[in-house]
Protein backbone atom coordinates (compact mmCIF):
# COMPACT_ATOMS: atom_id res chain seq x y z
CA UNK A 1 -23.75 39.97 -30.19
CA UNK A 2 -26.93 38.42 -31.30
CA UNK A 3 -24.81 36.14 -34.52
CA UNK A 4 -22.35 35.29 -31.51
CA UNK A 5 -24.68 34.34 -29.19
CA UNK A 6 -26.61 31.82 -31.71
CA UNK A 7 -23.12 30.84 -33.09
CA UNK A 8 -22.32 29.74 -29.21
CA UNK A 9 -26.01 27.94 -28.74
CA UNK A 10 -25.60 25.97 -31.83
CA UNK A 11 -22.23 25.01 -30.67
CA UNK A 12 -23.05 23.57 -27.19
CA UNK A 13 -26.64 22.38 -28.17
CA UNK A 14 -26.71 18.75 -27.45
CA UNK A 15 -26.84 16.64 -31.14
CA UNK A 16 -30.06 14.51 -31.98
CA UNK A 17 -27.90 10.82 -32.07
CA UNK A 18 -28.78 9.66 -35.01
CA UNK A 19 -30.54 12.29 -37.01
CA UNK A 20 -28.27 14.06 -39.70
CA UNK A 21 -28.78 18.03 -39.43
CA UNK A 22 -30.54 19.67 -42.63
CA UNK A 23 -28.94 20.58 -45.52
CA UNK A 24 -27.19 24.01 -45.32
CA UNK A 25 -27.55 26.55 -47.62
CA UNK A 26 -24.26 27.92 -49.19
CA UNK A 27 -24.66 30.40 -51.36
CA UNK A 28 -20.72 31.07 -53.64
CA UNK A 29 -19.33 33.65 -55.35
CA UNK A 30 -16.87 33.26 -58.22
CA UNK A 31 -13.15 34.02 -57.66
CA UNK A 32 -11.96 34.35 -61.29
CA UNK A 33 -8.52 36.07 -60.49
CA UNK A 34 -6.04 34.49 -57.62
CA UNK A 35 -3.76 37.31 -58.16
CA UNK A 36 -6.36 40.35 -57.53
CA UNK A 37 -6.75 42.63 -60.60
CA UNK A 38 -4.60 40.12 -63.06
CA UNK A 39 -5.65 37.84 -65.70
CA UNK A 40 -2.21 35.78 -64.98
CA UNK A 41 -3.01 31.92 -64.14
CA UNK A 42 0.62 30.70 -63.95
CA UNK A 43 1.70 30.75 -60.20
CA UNK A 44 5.31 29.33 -59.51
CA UNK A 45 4.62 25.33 -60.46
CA UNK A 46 0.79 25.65 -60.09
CA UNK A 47 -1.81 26.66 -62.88
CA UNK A 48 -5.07 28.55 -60.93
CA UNK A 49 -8.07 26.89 -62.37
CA UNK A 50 -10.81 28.89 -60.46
CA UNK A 51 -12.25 29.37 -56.82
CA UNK A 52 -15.22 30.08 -54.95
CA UNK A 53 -16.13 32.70 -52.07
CA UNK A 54 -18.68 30.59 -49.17
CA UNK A 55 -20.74 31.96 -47.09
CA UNK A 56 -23.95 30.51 -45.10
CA UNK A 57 -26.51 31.82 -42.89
CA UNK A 58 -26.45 28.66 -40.92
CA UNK A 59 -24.18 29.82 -37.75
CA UNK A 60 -21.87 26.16 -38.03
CA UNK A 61 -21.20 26.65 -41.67
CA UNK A 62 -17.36 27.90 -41.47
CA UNK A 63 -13.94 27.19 -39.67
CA UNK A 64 -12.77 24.17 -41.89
CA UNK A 65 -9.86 22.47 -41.29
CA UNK A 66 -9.12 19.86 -43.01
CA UNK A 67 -10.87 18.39 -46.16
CA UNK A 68 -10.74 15.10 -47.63
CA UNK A 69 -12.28 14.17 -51.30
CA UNK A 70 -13.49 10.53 -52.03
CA UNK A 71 -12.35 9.23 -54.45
CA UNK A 72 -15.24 10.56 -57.08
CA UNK A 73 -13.66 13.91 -56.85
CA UNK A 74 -16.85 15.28 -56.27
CA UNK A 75 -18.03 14.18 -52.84
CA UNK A 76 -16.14 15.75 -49.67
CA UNK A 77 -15.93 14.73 -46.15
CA UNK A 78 -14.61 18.14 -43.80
CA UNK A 79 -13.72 18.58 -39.93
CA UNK A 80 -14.28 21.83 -38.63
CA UNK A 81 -12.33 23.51 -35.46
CA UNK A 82 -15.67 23.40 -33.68
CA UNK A 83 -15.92 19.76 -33.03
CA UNK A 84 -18.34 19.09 -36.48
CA UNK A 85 -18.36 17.48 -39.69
CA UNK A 86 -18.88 18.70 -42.73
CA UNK A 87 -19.90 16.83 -45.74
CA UNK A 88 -21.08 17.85 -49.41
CA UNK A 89 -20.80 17.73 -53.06
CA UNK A 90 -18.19 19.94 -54.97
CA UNK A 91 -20.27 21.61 -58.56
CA UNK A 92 -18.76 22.66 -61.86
CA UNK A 93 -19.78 24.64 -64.34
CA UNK A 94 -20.88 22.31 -67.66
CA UNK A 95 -19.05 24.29 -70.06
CA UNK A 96 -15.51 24.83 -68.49
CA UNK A 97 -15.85 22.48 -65.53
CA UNK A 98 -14.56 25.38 -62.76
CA UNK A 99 -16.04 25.72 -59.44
CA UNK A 100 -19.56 27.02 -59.43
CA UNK A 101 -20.76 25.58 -55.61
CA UNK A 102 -21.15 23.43 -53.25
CA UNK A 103 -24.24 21.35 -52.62
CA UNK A 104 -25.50 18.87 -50.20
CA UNK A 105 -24.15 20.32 -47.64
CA UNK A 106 -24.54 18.99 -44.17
CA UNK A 107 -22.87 20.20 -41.01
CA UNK A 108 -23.02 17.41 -37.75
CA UNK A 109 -21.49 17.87 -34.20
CA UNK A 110 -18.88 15.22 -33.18
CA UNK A 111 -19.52 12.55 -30.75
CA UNK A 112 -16.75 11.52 -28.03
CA UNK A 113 -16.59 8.05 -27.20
CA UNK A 114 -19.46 8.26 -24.83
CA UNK A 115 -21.71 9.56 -27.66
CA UNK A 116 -22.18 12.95 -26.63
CA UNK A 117 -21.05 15.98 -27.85
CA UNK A 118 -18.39 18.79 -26.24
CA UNK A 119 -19.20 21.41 -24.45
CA UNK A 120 -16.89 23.42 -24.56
CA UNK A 121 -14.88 23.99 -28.05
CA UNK A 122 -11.22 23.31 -26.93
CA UNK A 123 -12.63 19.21 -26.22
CA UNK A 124 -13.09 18.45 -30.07
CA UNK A 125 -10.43 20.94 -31.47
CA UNK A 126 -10.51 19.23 -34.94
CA UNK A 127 -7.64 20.00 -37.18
CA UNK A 128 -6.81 17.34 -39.37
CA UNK A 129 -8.26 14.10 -40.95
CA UNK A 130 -7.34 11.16 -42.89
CA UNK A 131 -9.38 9.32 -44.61
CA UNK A 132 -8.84 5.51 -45.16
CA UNK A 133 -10.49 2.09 -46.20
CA UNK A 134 -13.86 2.51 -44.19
CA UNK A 135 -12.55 4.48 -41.17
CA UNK A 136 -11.77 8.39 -41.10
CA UNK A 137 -8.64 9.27 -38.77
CA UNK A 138 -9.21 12.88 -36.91
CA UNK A 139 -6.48 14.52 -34.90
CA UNK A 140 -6.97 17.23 -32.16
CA UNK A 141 -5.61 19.90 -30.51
CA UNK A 142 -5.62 21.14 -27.28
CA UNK A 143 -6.07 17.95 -25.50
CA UNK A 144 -3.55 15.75 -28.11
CA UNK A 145 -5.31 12.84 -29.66
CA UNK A 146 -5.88 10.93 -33.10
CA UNK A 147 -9.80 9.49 -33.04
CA UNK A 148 -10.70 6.46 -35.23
CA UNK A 149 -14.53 6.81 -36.55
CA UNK A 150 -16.21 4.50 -38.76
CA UNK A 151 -16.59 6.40 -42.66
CA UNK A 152 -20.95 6.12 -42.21
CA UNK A 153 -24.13 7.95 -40.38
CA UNK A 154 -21.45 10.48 -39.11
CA UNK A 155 -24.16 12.16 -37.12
CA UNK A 156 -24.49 9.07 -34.80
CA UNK A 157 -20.56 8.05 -35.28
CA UNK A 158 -18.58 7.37 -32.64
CA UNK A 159 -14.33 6.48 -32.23
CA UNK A 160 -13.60 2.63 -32.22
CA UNK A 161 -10.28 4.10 -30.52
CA UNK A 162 -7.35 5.78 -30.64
CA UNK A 163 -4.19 5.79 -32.85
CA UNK A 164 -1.04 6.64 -30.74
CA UNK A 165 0.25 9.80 -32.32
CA UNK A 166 4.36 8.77 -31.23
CA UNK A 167 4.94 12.71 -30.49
CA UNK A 168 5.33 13.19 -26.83
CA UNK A 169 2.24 15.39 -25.59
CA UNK A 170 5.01 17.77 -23.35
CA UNK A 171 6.26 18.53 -27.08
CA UNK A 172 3.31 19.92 -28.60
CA UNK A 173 2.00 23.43 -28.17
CA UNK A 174 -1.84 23.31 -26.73
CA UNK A 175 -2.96 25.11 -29.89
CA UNK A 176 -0.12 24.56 -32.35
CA UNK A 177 -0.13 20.40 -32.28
CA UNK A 178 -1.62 17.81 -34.86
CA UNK A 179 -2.28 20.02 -37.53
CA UNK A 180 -1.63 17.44 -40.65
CA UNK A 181 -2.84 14.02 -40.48
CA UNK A 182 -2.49 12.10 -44.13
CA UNK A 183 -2.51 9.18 -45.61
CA UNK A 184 -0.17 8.00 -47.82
CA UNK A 185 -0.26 5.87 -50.77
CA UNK A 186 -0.34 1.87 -50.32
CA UNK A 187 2.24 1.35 -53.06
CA UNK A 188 4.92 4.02 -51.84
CA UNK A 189 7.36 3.13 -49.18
CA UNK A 190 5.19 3.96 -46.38
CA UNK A 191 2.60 1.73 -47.13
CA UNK A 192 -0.41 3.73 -46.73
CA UNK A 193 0.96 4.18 -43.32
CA UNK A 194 -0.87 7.37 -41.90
CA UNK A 195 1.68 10.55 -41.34
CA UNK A 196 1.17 13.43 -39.23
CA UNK A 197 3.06 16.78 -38.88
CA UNK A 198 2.75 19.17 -36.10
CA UNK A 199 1.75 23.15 -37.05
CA UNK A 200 4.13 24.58 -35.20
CA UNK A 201 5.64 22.90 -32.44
CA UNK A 202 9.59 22.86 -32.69
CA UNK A 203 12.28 20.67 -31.65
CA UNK A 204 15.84 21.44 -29.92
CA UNK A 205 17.29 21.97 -33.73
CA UNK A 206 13.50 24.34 -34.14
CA UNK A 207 12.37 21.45 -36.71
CA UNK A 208 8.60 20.63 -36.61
CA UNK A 209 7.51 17.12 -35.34
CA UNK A 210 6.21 14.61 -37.34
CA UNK A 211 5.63 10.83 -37.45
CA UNK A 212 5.19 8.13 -39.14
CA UNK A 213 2.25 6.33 -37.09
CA UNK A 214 2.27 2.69 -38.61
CA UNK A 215 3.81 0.38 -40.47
CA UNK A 216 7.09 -0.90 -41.24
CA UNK A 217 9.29 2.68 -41.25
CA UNK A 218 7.19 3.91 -38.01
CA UNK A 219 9.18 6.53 -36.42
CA UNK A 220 9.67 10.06 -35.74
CA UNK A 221 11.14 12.62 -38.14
CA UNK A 222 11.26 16.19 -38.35
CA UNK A 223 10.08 18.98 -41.07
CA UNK A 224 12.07 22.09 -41.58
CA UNK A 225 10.93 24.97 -40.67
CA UNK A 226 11.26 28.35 -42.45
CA UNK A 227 10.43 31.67 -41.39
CA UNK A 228 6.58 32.25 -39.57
CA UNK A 229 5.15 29.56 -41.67
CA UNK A 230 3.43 26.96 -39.65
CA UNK A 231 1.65 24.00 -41.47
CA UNK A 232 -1.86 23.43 -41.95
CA UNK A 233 -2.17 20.54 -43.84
CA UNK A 234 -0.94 17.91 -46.07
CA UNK A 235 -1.89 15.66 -49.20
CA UNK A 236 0.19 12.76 -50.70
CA UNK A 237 0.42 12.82 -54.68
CA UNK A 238 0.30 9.01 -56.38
CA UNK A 239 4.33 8.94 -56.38
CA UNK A 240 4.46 9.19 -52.84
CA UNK A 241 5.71 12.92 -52.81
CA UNK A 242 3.69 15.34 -49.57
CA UNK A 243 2.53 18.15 -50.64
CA UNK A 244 2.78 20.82 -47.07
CA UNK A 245 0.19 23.80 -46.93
CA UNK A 246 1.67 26.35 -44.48
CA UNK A 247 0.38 29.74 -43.60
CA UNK A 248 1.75 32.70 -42.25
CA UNK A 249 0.75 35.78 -40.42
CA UNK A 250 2.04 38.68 -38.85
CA UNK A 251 1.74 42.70 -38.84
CA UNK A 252 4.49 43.41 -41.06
CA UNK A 253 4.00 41.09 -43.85
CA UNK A 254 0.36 40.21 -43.43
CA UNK A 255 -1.08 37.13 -44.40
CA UNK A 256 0.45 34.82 -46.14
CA UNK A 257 0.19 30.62 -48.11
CA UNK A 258 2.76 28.06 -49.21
CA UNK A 259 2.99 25.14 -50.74
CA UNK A 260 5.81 22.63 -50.02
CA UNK A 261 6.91 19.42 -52.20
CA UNK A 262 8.41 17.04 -49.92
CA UNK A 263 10.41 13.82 -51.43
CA UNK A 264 8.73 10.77 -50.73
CA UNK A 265 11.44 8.92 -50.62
CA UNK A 266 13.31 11.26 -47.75
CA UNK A 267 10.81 10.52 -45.17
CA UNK A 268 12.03 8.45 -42.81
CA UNK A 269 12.47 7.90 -38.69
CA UNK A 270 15.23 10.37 -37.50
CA UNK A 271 15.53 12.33 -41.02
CA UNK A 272 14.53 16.12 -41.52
CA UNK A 273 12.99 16.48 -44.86
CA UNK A 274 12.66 20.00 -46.87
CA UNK A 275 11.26 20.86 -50.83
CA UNK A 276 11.16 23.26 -52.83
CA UNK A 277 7.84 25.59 -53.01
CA UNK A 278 5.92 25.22 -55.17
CA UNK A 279 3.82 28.43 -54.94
CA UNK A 280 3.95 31.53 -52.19
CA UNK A 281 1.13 34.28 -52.45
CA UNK A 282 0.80 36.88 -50.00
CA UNK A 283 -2.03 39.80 -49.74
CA UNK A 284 -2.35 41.11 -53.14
CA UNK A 285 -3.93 37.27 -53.71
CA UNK A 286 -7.08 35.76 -53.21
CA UNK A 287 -6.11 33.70 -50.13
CA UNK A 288 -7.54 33.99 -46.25
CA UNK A 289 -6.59 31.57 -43.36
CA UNK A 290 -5.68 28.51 -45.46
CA UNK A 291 -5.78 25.41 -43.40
CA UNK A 292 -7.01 22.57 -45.65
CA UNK A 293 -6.38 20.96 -48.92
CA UNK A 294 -6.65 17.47 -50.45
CA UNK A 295 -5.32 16.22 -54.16
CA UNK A 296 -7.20 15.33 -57.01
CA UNK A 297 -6.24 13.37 -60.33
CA UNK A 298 -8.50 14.12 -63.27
CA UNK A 299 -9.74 12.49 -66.19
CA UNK A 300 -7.09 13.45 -68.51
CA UNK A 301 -4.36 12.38 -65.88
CA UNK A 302 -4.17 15.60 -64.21
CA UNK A 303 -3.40 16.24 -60.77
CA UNK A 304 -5.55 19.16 -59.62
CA UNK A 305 -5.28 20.47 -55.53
CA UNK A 306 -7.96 21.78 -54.04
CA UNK A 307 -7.36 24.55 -51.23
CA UNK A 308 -10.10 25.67 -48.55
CA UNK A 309 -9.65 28.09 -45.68
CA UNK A 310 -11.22 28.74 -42.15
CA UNK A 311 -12.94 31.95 -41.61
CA UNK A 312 -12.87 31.57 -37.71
CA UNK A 313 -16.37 32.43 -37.72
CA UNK A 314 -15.56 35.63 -38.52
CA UNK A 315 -17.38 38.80 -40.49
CA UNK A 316 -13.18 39.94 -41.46
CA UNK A 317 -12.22 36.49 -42.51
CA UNK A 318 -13.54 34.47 -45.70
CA UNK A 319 -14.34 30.86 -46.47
CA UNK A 320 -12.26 30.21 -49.78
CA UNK A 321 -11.91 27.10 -51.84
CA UNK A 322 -9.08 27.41 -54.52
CA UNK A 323 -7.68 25.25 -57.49
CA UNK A 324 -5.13 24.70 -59.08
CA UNK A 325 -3.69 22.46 -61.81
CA UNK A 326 0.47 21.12 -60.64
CA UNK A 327 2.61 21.59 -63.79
């Protein structure tokens, strides 16, 4: 009661404008196995390079979303479900370069275009984020929305605006709406137009919604759905394919993590787009609530994806980060 009731203060606190909060302490544990009790590494398309176990003592340090790398591949800019950012450095061991930690980690409440925080958590419901030029895109549930913030001082940062989402509001379930928000690449069809696709809100033929919010193919289309999977998140690769996390859950099957490769080239206004998975894990693997992950090329050319869960603040639940090397 005493963790939930510090949890809850921290939450509704009103921010310091214009002070970032202190670093947070994150102390990581070494996931050396995805599939529990195997040495194997090869999983469906994907190679597992390594992953990490978080935990904090700081009571905002949890419930990630969405994360976005920059393009260093170190540094990492995070929204949280609770209406914060989250922003740090990713750390690799010197010998094998897998994940050993995460450092520099700062947690800051949102602002709301007044410049206060919410006060109550269903107001900044942050699920997904784009991140673009010098402006990071975040999109909300429960009350619909896309926010545009300047990329700087994200403790005093507040939206320029809005960017019209295109998916009627009466269409998307209060906690099941703009999961995915992504950029995509400037030289692909879309034009670095920003996408978004709905977690699990359905349309007459029980497709999810998605758009394309800009540019010169702006439109609805539709993402098949399959089974209880609902998605979670999305990263372009460099050729313009999406890449769809979904997640599943339910008593008889448990929890459960795909990856999707969508064509880039079959998304377009009115079209319903599919691909083929790339990987599927259920319990018997290291996975949690997976709900964010972001694309990374490598020195040698490599595309490596980076996966990271939210623990729902939590003692049952776990704050993973996973990767893994596409083949």
């Amino acid at each position: 009661m005493i963790g939930a009731l510090s949890f809850a203060l921290a939450i509704l606190a009103p921010a310091a404008i214009g002070a970032s909060s202190p670093e947070v302490a994150v102390t990581s544990t070494p996931i050396k196995d995805f599939l529990v009790g195997s040495g194997e590494t090869h999983f469906g398309m994907l190679e597992f390079i390594g992953g990490l176990s978080m935990r904090s003592s700081d009571p905002a340090f949890g419930a990630i979303s969405s994360i976005r790398l920059r393009p260093d591949g170190r540094s990492f800019v995070a929204v949280l479900d609770t209406g914060h950012w989250m922003t740090g450095e990713i750390e690799r061991d010197r010998k094998t370069g897998v994940l050993s930690g995460v450092s520099m980690v700062r947690v800051d409440p949102m602002l709301n275009e007044t410049g206060t925080t919410a006060r109550r958590k269903v107001d900044m419901d942050a699920e997904g984020l784009a991140l673009r030029g010098n402006h990071l895109y975040v999109s909300y549930e429960q009350f619909h929305r896309i926010g545009i913030y300047p990329d700087k001082d994200l403790a005093d940062a507040k939206p320029s605006g809005r960017l019209p989402h295109l998916i009627p509001n009466n269409a998307l379930k209060r906690n099941a709406g703009l999961e995915t928000l992504v950029a995509s690449p400037e030289n692909s069809p879309l034009k670095g137009a920003l996408v978004a696709v709905a977690e699990d809100s359905v349309d007459r033929s029980g497709n999810l919604y998605a758009a394309i919010l800009e540019g010169p193919l702006k439109g609805l289309f539709a993402v098949k759905k399959h089974g209880d999977f609902a998605v979670t998140d999305g990263a372009f690769l460099a050729n313009g394919d999406l890449l769809l996390l979904e997640r599943r859950f339910n008593f008889s099957e448990g929890a459960g993590m795909r990856i999707r490769r969508i064509d880039g080239k079959d998304i377009l206004p009115g079209s319903v787009v599919d691909g083929e998975t790339l990987i599927e894990a259920g319990p018997s693997y290291q996975i949690d609530n997976m709900e964010g992950m972001d694309v990374v090329t490598q020195p040698d050319g490599s595309t490596h994806i980076i996966l990271v869960s939210d623990d729902n603040h939590s003692f049952l639940q776990r704050n993973l980060m996973l990767e893994f090397k596409l083949n």
